[in-house]
PDB file of N, CA and C in Angstrom:
ATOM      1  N   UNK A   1      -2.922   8.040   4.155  1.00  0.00           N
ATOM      2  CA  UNK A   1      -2.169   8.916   5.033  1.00  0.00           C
ATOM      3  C   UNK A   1      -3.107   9.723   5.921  1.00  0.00           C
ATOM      4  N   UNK A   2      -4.083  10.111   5.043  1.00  0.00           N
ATOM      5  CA  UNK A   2      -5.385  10.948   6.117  1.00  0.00           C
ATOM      6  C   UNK A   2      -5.838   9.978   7.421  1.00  0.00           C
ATOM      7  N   UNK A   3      -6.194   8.724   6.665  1.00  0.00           N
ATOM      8  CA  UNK A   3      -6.574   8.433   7.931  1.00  0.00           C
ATOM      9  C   UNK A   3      -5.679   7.972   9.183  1.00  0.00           C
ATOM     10  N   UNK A   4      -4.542   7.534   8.733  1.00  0.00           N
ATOM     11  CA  UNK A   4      -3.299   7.934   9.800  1.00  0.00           C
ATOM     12  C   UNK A   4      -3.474   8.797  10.714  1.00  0.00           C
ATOM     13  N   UNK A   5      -3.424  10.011  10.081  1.00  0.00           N
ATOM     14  CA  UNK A   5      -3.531  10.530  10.811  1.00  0.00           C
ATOM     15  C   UNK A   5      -4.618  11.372  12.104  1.00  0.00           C
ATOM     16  N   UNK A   6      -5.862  11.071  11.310  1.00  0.00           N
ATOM     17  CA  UNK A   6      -7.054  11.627  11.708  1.00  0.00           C
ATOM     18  C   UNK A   6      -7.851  10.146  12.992  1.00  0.00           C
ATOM     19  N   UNK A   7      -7.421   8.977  12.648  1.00  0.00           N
ATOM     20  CA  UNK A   7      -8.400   8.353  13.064  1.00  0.00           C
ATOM     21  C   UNK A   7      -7.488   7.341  14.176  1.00  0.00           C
ATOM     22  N   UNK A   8      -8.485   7.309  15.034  1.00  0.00           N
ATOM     23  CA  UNK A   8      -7.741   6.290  16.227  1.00  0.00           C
ATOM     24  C   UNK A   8      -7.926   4.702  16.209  1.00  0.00           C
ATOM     25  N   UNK A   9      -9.024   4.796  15.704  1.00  0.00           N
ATOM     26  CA  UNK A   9      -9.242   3.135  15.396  1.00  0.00           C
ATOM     27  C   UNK A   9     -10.213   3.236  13.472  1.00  0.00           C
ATOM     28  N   UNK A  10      -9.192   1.980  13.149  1.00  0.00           N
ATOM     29  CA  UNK A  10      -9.742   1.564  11.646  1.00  0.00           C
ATOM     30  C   UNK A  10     -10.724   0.046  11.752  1.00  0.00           C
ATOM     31  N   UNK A  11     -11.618   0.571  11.031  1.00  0.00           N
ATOM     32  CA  UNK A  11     -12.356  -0.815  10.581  1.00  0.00           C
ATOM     33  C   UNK A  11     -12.267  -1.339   9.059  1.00  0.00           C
ATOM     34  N   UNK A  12     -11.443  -2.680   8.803  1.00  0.00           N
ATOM     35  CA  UNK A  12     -11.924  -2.653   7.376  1.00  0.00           C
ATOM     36  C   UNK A  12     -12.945  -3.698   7.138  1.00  0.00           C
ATOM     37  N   UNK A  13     -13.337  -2.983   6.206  1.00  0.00           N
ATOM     38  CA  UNK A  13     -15.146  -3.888   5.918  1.00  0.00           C
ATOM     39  C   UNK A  13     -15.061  -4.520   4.507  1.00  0.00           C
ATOM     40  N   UNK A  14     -15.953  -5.768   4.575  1.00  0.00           N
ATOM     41  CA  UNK A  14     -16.083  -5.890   3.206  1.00  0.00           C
ATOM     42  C   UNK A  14     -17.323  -6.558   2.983  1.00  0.00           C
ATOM     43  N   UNK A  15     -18.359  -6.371   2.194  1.00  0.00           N
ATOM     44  CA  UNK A  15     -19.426  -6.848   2.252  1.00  0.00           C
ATOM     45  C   UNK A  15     -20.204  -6.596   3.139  1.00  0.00           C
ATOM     46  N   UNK A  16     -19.992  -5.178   4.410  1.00  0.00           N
ATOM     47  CA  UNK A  16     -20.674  -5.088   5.235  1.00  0.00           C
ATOM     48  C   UNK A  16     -20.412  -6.004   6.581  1.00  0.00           C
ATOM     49  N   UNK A  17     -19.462  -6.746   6.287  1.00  0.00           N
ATOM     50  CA  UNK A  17     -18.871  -7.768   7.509  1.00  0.00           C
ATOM     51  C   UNK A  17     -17.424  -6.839   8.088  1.00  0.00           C
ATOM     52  N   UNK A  18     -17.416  -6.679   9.764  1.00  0.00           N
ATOM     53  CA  UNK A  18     -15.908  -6.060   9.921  1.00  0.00           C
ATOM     54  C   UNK A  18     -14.770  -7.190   9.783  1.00  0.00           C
ATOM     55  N   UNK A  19     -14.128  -6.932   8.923  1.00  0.00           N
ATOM     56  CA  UNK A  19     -13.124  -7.686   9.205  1.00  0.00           C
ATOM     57  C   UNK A  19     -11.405  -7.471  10.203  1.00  0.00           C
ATOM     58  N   UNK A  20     -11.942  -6.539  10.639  1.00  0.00           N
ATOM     59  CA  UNK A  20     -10.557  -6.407  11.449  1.00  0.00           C
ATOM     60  C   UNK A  20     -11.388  -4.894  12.084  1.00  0.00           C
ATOM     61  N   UNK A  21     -11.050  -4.182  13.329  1.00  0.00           N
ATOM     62  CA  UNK A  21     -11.332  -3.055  14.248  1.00  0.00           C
ATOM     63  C   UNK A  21      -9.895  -3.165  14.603  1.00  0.00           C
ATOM     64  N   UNK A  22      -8.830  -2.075  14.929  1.00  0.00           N
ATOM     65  CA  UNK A  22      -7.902  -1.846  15.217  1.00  0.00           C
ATOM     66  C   UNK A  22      -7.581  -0.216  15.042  1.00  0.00           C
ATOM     67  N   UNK A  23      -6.233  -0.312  15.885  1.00  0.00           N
ATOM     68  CA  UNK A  23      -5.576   1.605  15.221  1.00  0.00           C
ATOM     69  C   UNK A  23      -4.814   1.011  14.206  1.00  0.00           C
ATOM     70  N   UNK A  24      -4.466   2.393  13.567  1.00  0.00           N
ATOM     71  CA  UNK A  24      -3.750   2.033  12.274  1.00  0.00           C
ATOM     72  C   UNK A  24      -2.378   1.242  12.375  1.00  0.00           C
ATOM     73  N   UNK A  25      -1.711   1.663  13.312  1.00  0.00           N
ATOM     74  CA  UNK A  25      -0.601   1.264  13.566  1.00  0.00           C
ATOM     75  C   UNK A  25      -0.506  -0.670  14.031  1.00  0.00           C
ATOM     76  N   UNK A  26      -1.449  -0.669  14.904  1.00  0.00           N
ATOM     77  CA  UNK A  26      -1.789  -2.553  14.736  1.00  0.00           C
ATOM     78  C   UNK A  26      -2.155  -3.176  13.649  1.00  0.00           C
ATOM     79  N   UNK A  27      -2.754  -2.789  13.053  1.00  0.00           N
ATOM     80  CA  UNK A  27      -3.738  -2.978  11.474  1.00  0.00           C
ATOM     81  C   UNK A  27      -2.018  -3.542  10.396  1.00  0.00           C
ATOM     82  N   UNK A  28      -1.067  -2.089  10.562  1.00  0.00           N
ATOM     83  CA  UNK A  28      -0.121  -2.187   9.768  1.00  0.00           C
ATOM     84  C   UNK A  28       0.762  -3.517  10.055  1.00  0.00           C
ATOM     85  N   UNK A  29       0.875  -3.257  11.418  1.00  0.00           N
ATOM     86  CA  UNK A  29       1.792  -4.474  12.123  1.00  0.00           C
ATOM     87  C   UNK A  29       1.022  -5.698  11.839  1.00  0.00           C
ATOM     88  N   UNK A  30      -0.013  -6.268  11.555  1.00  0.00           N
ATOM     89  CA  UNK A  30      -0.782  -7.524  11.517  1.00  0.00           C
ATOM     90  C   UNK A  30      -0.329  -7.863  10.033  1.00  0.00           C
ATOM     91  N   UNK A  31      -0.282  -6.996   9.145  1.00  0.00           N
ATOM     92  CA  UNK A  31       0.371  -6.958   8.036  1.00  0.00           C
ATOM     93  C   UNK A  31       1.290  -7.990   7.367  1.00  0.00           C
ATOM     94  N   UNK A  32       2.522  -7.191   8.781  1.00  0.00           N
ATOM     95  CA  UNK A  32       3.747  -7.458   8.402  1.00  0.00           C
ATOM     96  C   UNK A  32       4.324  -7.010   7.104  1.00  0.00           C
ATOM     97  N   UNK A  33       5.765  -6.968   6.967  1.00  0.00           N
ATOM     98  CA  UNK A  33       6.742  -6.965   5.818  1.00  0.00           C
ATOM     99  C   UNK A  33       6.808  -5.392   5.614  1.00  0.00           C
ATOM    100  N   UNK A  34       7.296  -5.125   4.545  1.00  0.00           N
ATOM    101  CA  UNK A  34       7.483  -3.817   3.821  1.00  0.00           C
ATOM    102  C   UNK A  34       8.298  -3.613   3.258  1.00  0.00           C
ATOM    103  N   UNK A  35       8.563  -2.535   2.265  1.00  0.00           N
ATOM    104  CA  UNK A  35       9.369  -2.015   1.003  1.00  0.00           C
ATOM    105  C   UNK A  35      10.540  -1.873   1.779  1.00  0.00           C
ATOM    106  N   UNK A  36      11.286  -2.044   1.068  1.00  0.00           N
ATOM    107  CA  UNK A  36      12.978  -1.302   0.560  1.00  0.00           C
ATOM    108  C   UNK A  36      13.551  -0.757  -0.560  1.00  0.00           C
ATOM    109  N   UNK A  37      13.245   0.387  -0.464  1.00  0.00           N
ATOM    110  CA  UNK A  37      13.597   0.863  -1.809  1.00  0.00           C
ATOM    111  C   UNK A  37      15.010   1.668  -2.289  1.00  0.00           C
ATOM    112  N   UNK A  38      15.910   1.110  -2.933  1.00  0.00           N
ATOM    113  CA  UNK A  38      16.962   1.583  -3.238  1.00  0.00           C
ATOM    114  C   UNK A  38      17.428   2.247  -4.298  1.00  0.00           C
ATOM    115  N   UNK A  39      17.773   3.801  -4.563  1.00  0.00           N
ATOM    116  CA  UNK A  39      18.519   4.304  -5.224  1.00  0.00           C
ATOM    117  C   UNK A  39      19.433   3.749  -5.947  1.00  0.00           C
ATOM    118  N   UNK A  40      20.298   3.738  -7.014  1.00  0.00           N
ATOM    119  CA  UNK A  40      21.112   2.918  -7.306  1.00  0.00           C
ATOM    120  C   UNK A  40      21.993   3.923  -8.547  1.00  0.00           C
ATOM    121  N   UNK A  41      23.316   4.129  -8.198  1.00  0.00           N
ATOM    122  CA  UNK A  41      24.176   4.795  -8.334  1.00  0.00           C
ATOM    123  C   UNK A  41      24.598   4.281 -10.081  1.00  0.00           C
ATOM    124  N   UNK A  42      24.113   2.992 -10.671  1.00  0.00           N
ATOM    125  CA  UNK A  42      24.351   2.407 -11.949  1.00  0.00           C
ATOM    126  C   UNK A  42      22.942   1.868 -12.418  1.00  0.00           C
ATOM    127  N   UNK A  43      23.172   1.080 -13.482  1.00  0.00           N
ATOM    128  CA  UNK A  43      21.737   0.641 -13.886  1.00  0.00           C
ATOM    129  C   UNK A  43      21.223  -0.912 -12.943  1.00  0.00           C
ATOM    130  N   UNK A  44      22.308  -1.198 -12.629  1.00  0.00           N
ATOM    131  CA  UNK A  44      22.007  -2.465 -11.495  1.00  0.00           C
ATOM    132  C   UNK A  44      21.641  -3.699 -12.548  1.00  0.00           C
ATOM    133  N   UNK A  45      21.647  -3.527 -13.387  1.00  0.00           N
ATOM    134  CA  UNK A  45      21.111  -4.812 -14.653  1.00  0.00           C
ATOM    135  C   UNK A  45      21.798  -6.100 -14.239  1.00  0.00           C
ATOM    136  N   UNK A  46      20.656  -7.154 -14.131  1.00  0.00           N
ATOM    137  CA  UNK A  46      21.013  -8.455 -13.518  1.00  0.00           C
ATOM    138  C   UNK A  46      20.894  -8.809 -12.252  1.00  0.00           C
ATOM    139  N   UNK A  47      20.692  -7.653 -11.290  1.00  0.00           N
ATOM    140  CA  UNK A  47      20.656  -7.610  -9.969  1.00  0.00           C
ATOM    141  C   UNK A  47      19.308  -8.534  -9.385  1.00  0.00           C
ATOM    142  N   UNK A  48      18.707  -8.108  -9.782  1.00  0.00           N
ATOM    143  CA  UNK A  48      17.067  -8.984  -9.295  1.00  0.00           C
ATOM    144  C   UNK A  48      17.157 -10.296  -8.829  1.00  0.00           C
ATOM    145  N   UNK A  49      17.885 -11.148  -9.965  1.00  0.00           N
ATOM    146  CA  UNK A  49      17.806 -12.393  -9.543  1.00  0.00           C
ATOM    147  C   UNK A  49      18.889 -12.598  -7.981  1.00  0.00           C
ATOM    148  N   UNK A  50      19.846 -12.048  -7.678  1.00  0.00           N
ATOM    149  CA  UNK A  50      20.230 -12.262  -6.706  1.00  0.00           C
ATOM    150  C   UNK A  50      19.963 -11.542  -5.746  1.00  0.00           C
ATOM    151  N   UNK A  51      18.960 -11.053  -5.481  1.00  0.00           N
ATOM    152  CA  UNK A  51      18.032 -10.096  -4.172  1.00  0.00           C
ATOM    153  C   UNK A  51      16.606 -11.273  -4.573  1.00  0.00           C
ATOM    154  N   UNK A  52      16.071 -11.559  -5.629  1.00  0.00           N
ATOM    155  CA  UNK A  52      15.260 -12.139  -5.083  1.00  0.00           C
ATOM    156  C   UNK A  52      15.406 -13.754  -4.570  1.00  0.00           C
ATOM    157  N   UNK A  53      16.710 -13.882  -4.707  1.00  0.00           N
ATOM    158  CA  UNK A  53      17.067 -15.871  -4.023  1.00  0.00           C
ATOM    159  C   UNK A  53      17.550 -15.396  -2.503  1.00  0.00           C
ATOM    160  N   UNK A  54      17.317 -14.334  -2.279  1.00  0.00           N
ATOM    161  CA  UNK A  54      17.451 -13.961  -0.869  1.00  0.00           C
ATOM    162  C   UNK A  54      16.210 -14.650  -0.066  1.00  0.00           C
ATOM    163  N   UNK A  55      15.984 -15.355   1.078  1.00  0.00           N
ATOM    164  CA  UNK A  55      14.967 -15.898   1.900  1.00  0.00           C
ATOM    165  C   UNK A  55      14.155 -14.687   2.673  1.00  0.00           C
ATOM    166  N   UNK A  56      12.588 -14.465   2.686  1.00  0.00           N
ATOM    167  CA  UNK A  56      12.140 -13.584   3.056  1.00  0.00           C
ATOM    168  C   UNK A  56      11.526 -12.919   1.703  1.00  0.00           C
ATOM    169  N   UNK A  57      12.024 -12.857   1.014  1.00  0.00           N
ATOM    170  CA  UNK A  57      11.289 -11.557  -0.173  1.00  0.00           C
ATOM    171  C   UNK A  57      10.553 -11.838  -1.024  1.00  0.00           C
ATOM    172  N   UNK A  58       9.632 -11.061  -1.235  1.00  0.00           N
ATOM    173  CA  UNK A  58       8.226 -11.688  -1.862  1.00  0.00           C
ATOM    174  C   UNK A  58       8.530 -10.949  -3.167  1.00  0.00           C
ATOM    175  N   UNK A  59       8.853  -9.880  -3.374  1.00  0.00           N
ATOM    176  CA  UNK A  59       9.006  -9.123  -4.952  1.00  0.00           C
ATOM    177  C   UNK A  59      10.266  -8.057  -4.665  1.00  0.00           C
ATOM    178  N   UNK A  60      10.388  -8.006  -6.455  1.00  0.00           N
ATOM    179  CA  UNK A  60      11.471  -7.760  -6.657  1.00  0.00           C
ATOM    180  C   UNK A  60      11.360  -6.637  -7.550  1.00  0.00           C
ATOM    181  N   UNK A  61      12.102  -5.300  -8.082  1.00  0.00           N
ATOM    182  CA  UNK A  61      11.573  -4.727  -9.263  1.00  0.00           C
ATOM    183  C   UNK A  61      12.681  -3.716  -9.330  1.00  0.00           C
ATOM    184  N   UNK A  62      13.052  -3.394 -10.594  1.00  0.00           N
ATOM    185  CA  UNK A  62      14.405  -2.625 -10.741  1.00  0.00           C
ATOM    186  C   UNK A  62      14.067  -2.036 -12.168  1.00  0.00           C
ATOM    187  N   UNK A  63      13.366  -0.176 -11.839  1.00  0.00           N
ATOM    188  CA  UNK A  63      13.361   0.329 -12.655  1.00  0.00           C
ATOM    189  C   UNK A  63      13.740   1.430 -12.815  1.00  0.00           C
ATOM    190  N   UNK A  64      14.187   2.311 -13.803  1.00  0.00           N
ATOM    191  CA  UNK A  64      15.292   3.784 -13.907  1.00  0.00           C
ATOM    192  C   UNK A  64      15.736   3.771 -12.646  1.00  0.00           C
ATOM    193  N   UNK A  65      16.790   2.747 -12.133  1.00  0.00           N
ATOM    194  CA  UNK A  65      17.515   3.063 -11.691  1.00  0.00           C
ATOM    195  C   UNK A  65      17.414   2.928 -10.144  1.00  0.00           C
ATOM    196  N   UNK A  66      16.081   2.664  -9.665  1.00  0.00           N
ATOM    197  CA  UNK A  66      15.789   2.090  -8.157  1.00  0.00           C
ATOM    198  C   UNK A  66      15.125   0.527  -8.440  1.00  0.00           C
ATOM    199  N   UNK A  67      15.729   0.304  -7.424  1.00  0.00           N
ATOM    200  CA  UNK A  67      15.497  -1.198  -7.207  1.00  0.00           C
ATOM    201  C   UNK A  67      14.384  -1.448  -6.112  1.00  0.00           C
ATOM    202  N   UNK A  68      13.225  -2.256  -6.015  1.00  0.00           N
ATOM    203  CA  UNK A  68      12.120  -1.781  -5.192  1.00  0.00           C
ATOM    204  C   UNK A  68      12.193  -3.650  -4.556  1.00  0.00           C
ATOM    205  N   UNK A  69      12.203  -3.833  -3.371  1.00  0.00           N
ATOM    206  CA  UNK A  69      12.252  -4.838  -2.861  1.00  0.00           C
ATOM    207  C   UNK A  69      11.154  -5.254  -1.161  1.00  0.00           C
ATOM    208  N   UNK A  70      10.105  -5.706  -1.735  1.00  0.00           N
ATOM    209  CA  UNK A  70       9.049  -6.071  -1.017  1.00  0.00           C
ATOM    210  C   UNK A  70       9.509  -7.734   0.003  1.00  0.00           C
ATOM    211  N   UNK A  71       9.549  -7.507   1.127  1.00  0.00           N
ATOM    212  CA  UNK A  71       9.856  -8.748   2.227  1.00  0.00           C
ATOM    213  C   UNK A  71       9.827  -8.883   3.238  1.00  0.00           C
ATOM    214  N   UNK A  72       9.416 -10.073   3.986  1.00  0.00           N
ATOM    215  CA  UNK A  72       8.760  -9.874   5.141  1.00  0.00           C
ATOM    216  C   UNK A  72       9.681  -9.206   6.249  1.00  0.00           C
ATOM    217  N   UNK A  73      10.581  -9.561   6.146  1.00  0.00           N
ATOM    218  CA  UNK A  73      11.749  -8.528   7.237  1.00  0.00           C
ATOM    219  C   UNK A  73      12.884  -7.966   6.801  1.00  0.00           C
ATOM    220  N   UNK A  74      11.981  -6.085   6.087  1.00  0.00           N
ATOM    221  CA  UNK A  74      12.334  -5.443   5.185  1.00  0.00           C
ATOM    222  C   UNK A  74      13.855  -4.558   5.711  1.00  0.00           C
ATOM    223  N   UNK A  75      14.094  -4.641   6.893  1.00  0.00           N
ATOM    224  CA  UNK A  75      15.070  -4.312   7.886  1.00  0.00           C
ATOM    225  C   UNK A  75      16.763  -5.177   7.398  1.00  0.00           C
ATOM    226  N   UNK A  76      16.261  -6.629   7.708  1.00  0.00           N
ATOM    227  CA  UNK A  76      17.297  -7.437   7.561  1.00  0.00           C
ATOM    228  C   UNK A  76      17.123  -8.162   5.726  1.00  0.00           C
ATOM    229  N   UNK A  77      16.655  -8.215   5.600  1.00  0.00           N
ATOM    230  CA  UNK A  77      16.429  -7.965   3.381  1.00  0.00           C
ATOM    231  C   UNK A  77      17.446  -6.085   3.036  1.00  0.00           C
ATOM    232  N   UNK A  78      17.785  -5.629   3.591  1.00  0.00           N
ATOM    233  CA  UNK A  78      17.985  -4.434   3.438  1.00  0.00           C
ATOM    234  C   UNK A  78      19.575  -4.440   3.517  1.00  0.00           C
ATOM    235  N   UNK A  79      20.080  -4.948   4.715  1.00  0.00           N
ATOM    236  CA  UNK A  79      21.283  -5.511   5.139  1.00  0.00           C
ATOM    237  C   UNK A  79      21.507  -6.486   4.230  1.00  0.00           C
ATOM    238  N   UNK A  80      21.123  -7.456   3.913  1.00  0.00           N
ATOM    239  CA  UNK A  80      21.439  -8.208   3.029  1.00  0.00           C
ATOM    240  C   UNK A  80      21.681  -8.097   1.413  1.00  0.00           C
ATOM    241  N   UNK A  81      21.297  -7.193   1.333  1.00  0.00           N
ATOM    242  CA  UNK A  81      20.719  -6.802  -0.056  1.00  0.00           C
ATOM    243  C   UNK A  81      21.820  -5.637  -0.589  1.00  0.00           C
ATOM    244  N   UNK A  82      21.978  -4.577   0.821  1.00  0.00           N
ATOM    245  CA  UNK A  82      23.163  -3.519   0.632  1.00  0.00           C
ATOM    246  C   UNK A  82      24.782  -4.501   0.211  1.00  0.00           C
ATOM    247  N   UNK A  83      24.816  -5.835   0.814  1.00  0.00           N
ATOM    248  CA  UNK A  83      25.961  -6.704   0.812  1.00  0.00           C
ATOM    249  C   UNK A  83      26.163  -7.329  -0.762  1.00  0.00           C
ATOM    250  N   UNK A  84      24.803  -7.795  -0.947  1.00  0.00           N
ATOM    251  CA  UNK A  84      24.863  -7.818  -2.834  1.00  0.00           C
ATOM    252  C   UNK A  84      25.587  -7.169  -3.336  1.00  0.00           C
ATOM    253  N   UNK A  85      24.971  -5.730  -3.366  1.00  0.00           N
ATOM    254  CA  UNK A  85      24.950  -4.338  -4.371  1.00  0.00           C
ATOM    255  C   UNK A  85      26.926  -4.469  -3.843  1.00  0.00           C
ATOM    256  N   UNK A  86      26.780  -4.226  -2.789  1.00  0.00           N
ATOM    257  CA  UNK A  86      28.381  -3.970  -2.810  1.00  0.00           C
ATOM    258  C   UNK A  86      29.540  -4.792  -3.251  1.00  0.00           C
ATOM    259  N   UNK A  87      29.007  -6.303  -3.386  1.00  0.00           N
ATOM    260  CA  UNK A  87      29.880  -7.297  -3.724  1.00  0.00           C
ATOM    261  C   UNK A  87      29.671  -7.426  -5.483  1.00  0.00           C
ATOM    262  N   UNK A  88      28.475  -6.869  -6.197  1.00  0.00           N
ATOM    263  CA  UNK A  88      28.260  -5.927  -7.757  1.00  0.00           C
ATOM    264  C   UNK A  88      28.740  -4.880  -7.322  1.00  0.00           C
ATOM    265  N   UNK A  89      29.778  -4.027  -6.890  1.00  0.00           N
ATOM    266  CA  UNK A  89      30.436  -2.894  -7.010  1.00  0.00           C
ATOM    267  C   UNK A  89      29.297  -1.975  -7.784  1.00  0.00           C
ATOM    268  N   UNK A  90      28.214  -2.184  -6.805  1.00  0.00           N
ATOM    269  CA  UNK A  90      26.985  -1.058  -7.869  1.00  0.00           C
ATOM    270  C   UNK A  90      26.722   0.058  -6.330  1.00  0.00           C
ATOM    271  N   UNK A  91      27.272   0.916  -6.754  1.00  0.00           N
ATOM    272  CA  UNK A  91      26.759   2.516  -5.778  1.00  0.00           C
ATOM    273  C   UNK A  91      25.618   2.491  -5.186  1.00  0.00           C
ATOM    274  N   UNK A  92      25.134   3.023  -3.974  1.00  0.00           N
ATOM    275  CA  UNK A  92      23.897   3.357  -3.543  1.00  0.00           C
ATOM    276  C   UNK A  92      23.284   4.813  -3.424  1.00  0.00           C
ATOM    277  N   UNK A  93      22.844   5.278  -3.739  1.00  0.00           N
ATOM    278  CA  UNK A  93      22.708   6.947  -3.677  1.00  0.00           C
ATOM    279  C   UNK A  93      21.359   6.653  -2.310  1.00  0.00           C
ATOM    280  N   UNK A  94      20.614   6.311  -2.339  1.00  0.00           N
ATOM    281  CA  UNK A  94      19.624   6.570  -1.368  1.00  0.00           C
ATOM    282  C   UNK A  94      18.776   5.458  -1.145  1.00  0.00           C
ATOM    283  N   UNK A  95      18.216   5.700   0.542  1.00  0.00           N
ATOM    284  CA  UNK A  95      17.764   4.247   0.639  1.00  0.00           C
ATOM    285  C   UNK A  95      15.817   4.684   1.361  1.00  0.00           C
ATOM    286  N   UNK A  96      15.110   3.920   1.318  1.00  0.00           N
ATOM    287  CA  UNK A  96      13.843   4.443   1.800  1.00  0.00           C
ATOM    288  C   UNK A  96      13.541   2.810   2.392  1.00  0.00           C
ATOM    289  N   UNK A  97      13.192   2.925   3.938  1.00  0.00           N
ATOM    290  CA  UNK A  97      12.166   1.759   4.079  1.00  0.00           C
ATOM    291  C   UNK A  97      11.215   1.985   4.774  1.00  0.00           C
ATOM    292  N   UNK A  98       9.980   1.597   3.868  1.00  0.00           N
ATOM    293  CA  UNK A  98       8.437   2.115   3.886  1.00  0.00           C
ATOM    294  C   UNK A  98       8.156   0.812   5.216  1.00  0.00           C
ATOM    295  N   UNK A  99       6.909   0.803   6.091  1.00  0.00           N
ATOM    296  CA  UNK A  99       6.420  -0.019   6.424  1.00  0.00           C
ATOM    297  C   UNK A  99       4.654  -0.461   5.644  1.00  0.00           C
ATOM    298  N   UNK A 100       4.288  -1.016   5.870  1.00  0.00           N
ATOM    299  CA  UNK A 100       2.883  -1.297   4.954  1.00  0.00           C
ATOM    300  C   UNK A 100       2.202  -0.073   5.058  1.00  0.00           C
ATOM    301  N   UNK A 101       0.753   0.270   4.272  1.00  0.00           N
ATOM    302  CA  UNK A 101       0.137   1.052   4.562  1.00  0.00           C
ATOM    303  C   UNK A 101      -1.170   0.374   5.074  1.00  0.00           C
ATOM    304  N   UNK A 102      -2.017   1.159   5.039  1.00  0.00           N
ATOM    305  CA  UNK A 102      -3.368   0.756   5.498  1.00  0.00           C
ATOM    306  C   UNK A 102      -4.017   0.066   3.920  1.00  0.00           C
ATOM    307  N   UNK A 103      -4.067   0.395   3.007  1.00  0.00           N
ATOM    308  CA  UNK A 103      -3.883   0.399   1.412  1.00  0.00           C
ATOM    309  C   UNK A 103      -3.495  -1.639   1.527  1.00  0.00           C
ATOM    310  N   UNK A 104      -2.499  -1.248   1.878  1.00  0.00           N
ATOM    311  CA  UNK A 104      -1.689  -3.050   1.428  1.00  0.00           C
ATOM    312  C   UNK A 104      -2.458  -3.487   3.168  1.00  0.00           C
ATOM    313  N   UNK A 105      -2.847  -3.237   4.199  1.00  0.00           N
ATOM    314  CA  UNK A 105      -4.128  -4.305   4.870  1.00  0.00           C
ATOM    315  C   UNK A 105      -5.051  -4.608   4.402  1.00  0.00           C
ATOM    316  N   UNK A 106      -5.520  -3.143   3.786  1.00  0.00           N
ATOM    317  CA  UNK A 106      -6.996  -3.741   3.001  1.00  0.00           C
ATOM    318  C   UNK A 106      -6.790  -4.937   1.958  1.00  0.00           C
ATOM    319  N   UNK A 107      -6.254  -4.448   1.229  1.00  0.00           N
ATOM    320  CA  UNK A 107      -5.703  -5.651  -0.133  1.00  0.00           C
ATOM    321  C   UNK A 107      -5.536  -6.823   0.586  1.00  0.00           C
ATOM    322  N   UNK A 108      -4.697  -6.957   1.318  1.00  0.00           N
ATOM    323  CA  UNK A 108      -4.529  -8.191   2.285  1.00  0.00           C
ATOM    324  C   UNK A 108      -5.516  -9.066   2.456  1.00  0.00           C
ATOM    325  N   UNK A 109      -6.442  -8.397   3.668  1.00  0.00           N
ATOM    326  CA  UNK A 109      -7.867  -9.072   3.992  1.00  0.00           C
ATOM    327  C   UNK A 109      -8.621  -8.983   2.759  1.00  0.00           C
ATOM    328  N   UNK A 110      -8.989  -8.511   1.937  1.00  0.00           N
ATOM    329  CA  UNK A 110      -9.986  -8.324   0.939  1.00  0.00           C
ATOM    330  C   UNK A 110      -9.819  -9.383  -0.304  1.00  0.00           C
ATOM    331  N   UNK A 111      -8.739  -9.111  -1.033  1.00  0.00           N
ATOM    332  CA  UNK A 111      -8.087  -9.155  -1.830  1.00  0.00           C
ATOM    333  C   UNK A 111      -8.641  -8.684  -3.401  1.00  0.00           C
ATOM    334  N   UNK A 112      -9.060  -7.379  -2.716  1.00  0.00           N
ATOM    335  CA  UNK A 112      -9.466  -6.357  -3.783  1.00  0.00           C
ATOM    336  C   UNK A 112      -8.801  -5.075  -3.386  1.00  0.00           C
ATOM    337  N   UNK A 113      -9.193  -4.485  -4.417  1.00  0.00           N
ATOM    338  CA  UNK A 113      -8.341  -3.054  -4.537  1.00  0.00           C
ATOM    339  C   UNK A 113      -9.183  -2.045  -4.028  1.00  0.00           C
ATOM    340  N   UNK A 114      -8.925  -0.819  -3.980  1.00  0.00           N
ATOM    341  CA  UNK A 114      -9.670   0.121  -3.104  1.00  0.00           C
ATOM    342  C   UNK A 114     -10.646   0.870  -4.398  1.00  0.00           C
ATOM    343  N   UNK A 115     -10.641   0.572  -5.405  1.00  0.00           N
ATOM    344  CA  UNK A 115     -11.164   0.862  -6.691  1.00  0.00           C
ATOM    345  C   UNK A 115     -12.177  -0.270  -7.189  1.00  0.00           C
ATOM    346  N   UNK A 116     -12.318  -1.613  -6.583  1.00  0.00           N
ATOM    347  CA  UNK A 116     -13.236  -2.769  -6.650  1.00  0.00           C
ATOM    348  C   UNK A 116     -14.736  -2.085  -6.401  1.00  0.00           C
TER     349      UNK A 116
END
């Protein structure tokens, strides 16, 4: 988030090689995808498997009660996904959609963690 906000252009490195120069905001977009994360008004039990045979979604995860749904077009996975829940007569209390961070580019290009 700091560097969001502080920095105009990101480099991520690895081994001393740049692998990407960009602002954060291109960096994110090269990305692609992002969270959907849903509140869920019941326990949603069973739900997973039919959000994840949805086309587009890479992960799936449904715990106390939010359902966390990672896919490449987290917009229309969202729409689709609200149509599930409602056709399971399962409530929505609140909805969040994240876009990537700088965190999930690095991982991306690297495919190490920021703790490697």
């Amino acid at each position: 988030e700091e560097v969001d906000r502080l920095c105009d252009r990101v480099a991520i490195v690895e081994d001393g090689r740049i692998l990407a120069l960009d602002s954060p905001r291109q960096l994110k977009a090269q990305a692609g995808g992002g969270t959907v994360t849903i509140s869920l008004g019941t326990s949603g039990a069973g739900i997973e498997s039919q959000i994840r045979s949805l086309e587009g979604v890479t992960r799936v995860e449904l715990q106390d009660h939010i359902l966390t749904v990672e896919a490449a077009d987290p917009q229309r996975i969202l729409v689709l996904a609200l149509k599930v829940l409602n056709r399971a007569d399962i409530p929505v209390q609140n909805i969040q959609l994240l876009e990537p961070s700088l965190e999930t580019v690095f991982l991306q290009m690297t495919g190490k963690s920021l703790r490697d």
